[in-house]
C-alpha atoms as a PDB file:
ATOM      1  CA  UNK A   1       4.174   7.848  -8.165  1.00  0.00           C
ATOM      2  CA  UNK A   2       1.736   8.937  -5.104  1.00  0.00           C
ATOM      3  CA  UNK A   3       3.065   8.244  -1.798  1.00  0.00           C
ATOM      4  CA  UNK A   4       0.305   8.506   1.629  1.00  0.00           C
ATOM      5  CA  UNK A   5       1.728   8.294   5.124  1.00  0.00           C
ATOM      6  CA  UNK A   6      -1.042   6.204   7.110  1.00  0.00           C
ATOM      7  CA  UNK A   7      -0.284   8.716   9.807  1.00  0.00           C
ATOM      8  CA  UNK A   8       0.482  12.075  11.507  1.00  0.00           C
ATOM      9  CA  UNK A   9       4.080  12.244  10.581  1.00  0.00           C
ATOM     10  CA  UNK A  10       6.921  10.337   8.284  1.00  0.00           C
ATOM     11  CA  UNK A  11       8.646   8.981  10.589  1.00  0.00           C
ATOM     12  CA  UNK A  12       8.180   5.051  11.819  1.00  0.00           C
ATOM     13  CA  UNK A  13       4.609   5.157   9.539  1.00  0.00           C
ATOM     14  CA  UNK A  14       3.576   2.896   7.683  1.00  0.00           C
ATOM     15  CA  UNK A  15       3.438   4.351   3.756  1.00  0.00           C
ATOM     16  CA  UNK A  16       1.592   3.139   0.643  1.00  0.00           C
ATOM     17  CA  UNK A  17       3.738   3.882  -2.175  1.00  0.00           C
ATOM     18  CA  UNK A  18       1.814   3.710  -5.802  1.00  0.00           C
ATOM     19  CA  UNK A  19       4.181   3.366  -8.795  1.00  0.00           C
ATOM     20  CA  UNK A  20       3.681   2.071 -12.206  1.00  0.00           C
ATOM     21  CA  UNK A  21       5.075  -0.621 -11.868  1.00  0.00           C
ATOM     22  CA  UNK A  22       3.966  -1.995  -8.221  1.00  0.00           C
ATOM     23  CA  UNK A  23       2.309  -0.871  -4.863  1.00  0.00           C
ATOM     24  CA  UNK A  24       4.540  -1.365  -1.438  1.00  0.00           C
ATOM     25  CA  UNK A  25       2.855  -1.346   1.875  1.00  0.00           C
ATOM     26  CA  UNK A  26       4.475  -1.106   4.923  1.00  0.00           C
ATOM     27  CA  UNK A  27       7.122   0.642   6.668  1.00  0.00           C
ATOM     28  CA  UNK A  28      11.459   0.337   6.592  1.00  0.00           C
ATOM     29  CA  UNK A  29      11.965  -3.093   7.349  1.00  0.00           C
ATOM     30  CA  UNK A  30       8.633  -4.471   6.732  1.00  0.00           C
ATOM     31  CA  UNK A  31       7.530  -3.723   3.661  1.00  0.00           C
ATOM     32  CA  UNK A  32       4.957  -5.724   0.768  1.00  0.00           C
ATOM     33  CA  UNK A  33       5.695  -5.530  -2.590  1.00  0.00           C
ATOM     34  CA  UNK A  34       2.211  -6.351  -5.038  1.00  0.00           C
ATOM     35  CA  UNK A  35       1.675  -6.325  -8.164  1.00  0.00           C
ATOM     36  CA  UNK A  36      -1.018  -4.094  -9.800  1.00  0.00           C
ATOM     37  CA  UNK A  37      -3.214  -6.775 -10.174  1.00  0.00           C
ATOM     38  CA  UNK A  38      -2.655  -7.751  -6.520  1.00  0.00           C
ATOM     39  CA  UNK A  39      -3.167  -4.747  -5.421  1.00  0.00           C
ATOM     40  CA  UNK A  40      -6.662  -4.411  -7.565  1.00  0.00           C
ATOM     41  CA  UNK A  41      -7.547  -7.313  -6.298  1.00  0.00           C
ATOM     42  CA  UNK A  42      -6.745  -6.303  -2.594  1.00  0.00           C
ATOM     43  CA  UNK A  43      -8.546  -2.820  -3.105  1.00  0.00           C
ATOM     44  CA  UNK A  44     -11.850  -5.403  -4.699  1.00  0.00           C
ATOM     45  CA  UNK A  45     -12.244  -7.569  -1.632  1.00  0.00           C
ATOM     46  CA  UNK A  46     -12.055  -4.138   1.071  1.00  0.00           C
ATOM     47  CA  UNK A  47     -14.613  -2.382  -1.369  1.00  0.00           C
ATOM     48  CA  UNK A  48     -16.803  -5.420  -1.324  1.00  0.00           C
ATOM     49  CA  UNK A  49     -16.241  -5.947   2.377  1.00  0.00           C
ATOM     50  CA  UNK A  50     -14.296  -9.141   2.357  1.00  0.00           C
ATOM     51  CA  UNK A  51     -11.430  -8.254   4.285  1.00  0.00           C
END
């Protein structure tokens, strides 16, 4: 699992958590659940400059 705080501390950030399994974006209370082929997909369209 790799874990990366989107900023300076831990606290009230917004995390993407990498697991096997899934990917969850987000922060306590608001958090996205994808699946690995959502979340290739998502990582596609930034690379390619879609989103």
């Amino acid at each position: 699992m790799t874990v990366v705080y989107l900023c300076t501390g831990k606290d009230c950030c917004p995390i993407v958590d990498v697991s096997e399994e899934s990917v969850k974006i987000g922060e306590d209370g608001n958090l996205c659940t994808l699946t690995k082929e959502q979340w290739e997909t998502l990582k596609e369209k930034v690379k390619t400059g879609e989103l």
